[in-house]
N, C-alpha and C. Protein backbone atom coordinates (compact mmCIF):
# COMPACT_ATOMS: atom_id res chain seq x y z
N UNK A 1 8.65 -23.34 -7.17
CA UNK A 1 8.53 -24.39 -6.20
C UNK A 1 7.96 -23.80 -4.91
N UNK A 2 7.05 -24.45 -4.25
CA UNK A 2 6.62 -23.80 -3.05
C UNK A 2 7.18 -24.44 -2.18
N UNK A 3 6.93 -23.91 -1.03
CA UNK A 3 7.68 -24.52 0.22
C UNK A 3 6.74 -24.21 1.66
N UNK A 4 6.39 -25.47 2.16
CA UNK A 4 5.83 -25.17 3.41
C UNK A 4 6.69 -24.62 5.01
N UNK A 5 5.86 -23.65 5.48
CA UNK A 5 6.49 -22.33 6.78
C UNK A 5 5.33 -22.06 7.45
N UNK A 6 5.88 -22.26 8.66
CA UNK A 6 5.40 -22.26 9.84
C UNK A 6 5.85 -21.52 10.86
N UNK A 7 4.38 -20.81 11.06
CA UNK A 7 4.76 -19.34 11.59
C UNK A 7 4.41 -19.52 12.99
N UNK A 8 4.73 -18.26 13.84
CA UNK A 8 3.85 -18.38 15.51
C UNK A 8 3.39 -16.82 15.53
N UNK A 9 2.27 -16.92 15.16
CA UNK A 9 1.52 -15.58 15.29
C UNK A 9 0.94 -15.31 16.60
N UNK A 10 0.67 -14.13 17.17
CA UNK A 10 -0.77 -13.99 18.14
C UNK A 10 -2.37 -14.44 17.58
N UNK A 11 -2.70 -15.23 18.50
CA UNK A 11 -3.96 -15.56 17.87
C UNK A 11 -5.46 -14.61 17.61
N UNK A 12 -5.34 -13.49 17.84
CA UNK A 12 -6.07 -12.69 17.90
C UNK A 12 -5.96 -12.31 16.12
N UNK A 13 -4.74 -11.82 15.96
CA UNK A 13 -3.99 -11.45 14.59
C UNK A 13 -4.15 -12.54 13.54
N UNK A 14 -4.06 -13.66 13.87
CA UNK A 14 -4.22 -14.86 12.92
C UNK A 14 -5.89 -14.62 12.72
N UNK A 15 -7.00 -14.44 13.94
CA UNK A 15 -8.33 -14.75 13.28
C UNK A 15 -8.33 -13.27 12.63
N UNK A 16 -8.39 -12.14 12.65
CA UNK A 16 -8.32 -10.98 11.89
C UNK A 16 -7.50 -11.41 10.99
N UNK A 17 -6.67 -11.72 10.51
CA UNK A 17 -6.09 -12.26 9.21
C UNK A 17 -6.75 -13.00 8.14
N UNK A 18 -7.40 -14.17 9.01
CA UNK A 18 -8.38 -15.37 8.38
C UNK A 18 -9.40 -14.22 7.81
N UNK A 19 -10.46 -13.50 8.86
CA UNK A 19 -11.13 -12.39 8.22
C UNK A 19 -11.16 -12.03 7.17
N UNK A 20 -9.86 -11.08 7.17
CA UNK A 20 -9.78 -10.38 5.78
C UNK A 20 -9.76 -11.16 4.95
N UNK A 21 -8.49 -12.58 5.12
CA UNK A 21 -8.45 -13.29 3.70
C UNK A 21 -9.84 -13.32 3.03
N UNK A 22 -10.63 -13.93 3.67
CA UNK A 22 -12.18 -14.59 3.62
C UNK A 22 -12.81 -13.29 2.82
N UNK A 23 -12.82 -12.38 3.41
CA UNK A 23 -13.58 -11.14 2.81
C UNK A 23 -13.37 -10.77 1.80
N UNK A 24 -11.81 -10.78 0.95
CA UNK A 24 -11.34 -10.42 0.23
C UNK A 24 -10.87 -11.47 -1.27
N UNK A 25 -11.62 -13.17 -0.41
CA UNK A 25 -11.35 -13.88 -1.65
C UNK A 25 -10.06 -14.44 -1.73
N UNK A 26 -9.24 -14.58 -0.79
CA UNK A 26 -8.13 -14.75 -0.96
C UNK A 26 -6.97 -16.07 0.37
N UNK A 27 -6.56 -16.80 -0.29
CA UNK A 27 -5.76 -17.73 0.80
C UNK A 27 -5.27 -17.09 1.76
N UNK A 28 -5.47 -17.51 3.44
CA UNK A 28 -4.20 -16.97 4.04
C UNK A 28 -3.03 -16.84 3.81
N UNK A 29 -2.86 -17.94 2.98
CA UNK A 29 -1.03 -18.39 2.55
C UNK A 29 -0.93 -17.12 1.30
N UNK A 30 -1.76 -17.07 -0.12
CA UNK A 30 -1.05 -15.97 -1.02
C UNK A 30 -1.01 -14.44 -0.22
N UNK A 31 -2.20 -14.24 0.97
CA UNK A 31 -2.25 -12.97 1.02
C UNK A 31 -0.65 -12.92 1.76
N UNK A 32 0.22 -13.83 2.65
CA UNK A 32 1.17 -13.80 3.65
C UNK A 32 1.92 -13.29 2.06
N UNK A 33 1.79 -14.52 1.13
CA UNK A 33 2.63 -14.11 0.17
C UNK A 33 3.00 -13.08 -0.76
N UNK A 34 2.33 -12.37 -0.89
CA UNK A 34 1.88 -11.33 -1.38
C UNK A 34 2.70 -10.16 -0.57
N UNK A 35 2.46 -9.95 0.75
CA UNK A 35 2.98 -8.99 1.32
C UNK A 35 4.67 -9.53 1.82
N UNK A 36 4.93 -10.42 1.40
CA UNK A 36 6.32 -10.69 1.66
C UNK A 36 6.78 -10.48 0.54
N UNK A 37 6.32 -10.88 -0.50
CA UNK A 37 7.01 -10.36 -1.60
C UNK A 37 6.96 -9.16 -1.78
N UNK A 38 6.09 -8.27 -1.63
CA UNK A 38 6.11 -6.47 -1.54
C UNK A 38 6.77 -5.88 -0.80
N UNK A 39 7.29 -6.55 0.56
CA UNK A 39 8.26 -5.61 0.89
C UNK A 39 9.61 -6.47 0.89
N UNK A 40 9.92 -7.25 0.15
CA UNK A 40 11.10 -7.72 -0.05
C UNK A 40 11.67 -6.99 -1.37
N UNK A 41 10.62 -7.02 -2.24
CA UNK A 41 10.78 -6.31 -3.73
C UNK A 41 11.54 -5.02 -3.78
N UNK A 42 12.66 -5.36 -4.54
CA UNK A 42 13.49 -3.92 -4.80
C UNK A 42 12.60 -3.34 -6.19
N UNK A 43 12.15 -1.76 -5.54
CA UNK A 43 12.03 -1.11 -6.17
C UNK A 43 12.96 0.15 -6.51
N UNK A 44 12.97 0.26 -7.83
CA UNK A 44 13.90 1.21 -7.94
C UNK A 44 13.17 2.34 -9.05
N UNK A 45 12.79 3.65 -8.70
CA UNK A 45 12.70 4.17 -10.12
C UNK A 45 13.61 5.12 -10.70
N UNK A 46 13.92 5.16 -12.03
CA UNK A 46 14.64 5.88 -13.12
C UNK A 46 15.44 6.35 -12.02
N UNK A 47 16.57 5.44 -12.11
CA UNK A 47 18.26 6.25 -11.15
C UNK A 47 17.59 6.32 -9.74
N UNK A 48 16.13 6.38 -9.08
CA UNK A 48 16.69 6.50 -7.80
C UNK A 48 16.67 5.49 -7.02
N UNK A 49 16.98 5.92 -5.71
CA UNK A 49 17.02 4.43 -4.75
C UNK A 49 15.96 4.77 -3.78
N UNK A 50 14.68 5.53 -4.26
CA UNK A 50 13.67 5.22 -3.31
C UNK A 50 12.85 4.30 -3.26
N UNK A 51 12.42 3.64 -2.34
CA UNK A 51 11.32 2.16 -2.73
C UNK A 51 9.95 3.07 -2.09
N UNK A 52 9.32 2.49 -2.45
CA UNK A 52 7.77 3.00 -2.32
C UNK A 52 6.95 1.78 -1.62
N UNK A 53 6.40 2.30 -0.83
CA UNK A 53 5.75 1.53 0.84
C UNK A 53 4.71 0.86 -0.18
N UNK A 54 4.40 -0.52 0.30
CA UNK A 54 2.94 -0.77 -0.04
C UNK A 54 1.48 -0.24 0.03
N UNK A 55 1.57 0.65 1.04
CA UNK A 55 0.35 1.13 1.36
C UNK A 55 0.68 2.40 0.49
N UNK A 56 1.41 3.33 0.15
CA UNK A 56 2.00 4.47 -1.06
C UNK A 56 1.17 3.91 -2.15
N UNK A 57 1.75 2.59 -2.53
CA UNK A 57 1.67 2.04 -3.70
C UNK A 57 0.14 1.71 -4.01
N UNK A 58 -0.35 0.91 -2.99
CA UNK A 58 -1.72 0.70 -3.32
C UNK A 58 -2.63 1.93 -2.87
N UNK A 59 -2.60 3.10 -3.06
CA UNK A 59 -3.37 4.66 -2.83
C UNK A 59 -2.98 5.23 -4.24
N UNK A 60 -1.42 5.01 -4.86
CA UNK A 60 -1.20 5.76 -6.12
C UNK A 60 -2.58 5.41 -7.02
N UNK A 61 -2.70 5.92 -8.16
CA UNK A 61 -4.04 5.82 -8.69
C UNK A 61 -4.92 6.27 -8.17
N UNK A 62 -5.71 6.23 -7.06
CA UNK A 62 -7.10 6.50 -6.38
C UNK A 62 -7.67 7.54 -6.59
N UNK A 63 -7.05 9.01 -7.13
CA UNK A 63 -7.79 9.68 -7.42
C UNK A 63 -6.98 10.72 -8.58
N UNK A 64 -8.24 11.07 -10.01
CA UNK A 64 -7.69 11.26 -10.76
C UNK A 64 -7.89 12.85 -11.26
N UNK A 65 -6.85 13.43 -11.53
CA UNK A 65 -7.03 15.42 -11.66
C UNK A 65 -6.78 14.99 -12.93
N UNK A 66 -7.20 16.80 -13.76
CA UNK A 66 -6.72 17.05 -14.90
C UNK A 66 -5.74 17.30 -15.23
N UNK A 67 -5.20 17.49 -16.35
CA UNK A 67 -3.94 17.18 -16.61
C UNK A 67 -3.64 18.97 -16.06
N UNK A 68 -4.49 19.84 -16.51
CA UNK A 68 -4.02 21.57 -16.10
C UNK A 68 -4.06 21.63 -14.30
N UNK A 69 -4.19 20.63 -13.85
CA UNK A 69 -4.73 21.01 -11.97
C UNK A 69 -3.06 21.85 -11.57
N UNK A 70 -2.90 22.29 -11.19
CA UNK A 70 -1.86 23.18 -10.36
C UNK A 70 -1.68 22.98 -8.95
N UNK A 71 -1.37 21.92 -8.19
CA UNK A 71 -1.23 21.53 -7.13
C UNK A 71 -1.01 22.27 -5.69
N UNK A 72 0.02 23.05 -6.34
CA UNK A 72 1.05 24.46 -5.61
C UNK A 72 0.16 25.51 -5.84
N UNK A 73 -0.94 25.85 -6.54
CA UNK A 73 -1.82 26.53 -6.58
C UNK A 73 -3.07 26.39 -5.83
N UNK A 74 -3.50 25.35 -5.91
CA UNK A 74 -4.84 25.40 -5.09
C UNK A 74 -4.38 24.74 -3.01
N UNK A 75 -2.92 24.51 -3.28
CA UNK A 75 -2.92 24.55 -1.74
C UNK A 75 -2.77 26.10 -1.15
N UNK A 76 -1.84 27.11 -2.27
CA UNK A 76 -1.70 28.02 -2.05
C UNK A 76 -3.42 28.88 -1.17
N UNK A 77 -4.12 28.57 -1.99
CA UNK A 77 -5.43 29.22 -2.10
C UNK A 77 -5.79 28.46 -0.55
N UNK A 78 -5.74 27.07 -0.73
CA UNK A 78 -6.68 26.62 0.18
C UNK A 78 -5.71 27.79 1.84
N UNK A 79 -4.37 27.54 2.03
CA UNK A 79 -3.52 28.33 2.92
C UNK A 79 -4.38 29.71 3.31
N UNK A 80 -4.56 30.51 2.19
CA UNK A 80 -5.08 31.94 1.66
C UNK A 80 -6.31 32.18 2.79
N UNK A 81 -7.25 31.00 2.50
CA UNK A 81 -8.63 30.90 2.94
C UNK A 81 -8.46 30.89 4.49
N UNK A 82 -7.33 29.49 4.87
CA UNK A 82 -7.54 29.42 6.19
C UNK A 82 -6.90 29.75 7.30
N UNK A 83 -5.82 31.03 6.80
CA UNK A 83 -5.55 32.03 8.04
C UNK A 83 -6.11 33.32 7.54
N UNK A 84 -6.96 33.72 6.85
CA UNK A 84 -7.67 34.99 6.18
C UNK A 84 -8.36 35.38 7.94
């Protein structure tokens, strides 16, 4: 069931809002919705009680290593390089 809400934004923030919606294809109303439901959303993973930020969440994925990359290794190196 939906329900109509009525907000009092700054109007500066409302036309940058309209913006993005527009740019991105998307209602003002789902994008409000969207991010209310993301940070209302209990996340929980396997036993813990950390929730993970929206902006966390939408970066996970973005870039993809091999499965051998060594993380603790090549910061090590990069460290190595830049007080040498």
């Amino acid at each position: 069931m939906e329900t109509k809400l009525t907000l009092r934004l700054n109007e500066n923030v409302i036309e940058r809002a309209k913006i993005y919606a527009r740019s991105h294809n998307i209602s003002l109303s789902k994008m409000i919705e969207s991010y209310l439901d993301s940070v209302t959303k209990e996340k929980v993973q396997e036993g813990e009680n950390t929730s993970i930020t929206p902006l966390i969440e939408s970066l996970s994925g973005v870039i993809e290593l091999p499965e051998e990359f060594d993380y603790r290794n090549e910061y090590r190196d990069y460290l190595d390089k830049k007080y040498k």
